[in-house]
Protein backbone atom coordinates (compact mmCIF):
# COMPACT_ATOMS: atom_id res chain seq x y z
CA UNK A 1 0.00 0.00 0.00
CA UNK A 2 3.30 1.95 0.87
CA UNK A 3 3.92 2.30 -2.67
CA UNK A 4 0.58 3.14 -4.53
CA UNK A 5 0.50 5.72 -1.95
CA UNK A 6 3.89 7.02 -3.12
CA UNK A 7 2.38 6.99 -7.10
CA UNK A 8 -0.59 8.93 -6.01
CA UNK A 9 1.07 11.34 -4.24
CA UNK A 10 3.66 11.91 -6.53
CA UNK A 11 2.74 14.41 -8.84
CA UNK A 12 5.34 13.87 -11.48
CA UNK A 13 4.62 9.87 -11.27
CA UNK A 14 0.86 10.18 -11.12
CA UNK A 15 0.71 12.98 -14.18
CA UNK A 16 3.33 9.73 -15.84
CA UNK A 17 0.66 7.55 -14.60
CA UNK A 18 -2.38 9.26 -15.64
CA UNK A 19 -0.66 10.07 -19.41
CA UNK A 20 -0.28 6.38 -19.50
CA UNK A 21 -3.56 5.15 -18.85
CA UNK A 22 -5.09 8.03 -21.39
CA UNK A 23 -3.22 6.45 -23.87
CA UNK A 24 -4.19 3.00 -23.33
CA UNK A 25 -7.68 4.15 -23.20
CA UNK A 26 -7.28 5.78 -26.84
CA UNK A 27 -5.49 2.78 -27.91
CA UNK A 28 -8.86 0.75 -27.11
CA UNK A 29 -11.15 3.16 -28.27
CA UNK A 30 -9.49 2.71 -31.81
CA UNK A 31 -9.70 -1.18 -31.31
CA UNK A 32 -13.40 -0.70 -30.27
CA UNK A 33 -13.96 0.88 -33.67
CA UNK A 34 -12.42 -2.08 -35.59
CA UNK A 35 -13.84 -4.63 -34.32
CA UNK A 36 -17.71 -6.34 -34.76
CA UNK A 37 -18.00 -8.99 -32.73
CA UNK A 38 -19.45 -8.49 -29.99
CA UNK A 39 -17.39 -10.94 -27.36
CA UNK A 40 -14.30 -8.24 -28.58
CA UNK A 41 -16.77 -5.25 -28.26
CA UNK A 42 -17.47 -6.25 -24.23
CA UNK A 43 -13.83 -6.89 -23.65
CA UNK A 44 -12.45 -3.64 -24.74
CA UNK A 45 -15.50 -1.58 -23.24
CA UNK A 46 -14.61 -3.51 -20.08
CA UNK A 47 -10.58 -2.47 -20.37
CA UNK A 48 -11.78 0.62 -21.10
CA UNK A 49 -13.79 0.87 -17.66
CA UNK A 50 -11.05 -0.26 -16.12
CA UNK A 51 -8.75 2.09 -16.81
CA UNK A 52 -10.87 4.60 -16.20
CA UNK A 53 -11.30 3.56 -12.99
CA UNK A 54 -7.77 3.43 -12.03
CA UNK A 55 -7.71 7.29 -12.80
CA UNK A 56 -10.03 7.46 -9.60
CA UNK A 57 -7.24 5.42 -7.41
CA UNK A 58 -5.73 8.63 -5.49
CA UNK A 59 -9.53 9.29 -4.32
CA UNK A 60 -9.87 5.64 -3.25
CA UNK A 61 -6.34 5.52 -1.74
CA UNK A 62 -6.58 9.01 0.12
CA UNK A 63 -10.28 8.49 0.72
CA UNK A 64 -12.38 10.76 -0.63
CA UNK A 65 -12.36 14.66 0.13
CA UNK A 66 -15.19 16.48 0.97
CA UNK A 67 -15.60 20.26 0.67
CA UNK A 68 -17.41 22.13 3.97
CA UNK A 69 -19.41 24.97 2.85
């Protein structure tokens, strides 16, 4: 845990991070426009979510943070 912490909180290794996972996410968005079938078509939507979701990982890791108005 000692060490996602360190990637999250890291702003030069998340903004590496971050630039990494937007390009795997174009990558599949390209290979969700090639393809028809639709076992391929659920795959790649579900890599897609994936990543997506690992773009929320320093909210998860430092817990979410709430505004008081």
């Amino acid at each position: 845990t000692m060490q996602i912490k360190r990637l999250v909180n890291d702003k030069i290794l998340w903004d590496s991070f971050l630039e990494e996972v937007d390009t795997r996410i174009v990558f599949a968005q390209k290979q969700l426009e090639q393809r028809i079938e639709p076992a391929e078509l659920h795959r790649i939507q579900g890599e897609i979510k994936a990543l997506r979701s690992l773009k929320q990982l320093r909210d998860k890791v430092n817990g979410a943070r709430t505004e008081m108005i």
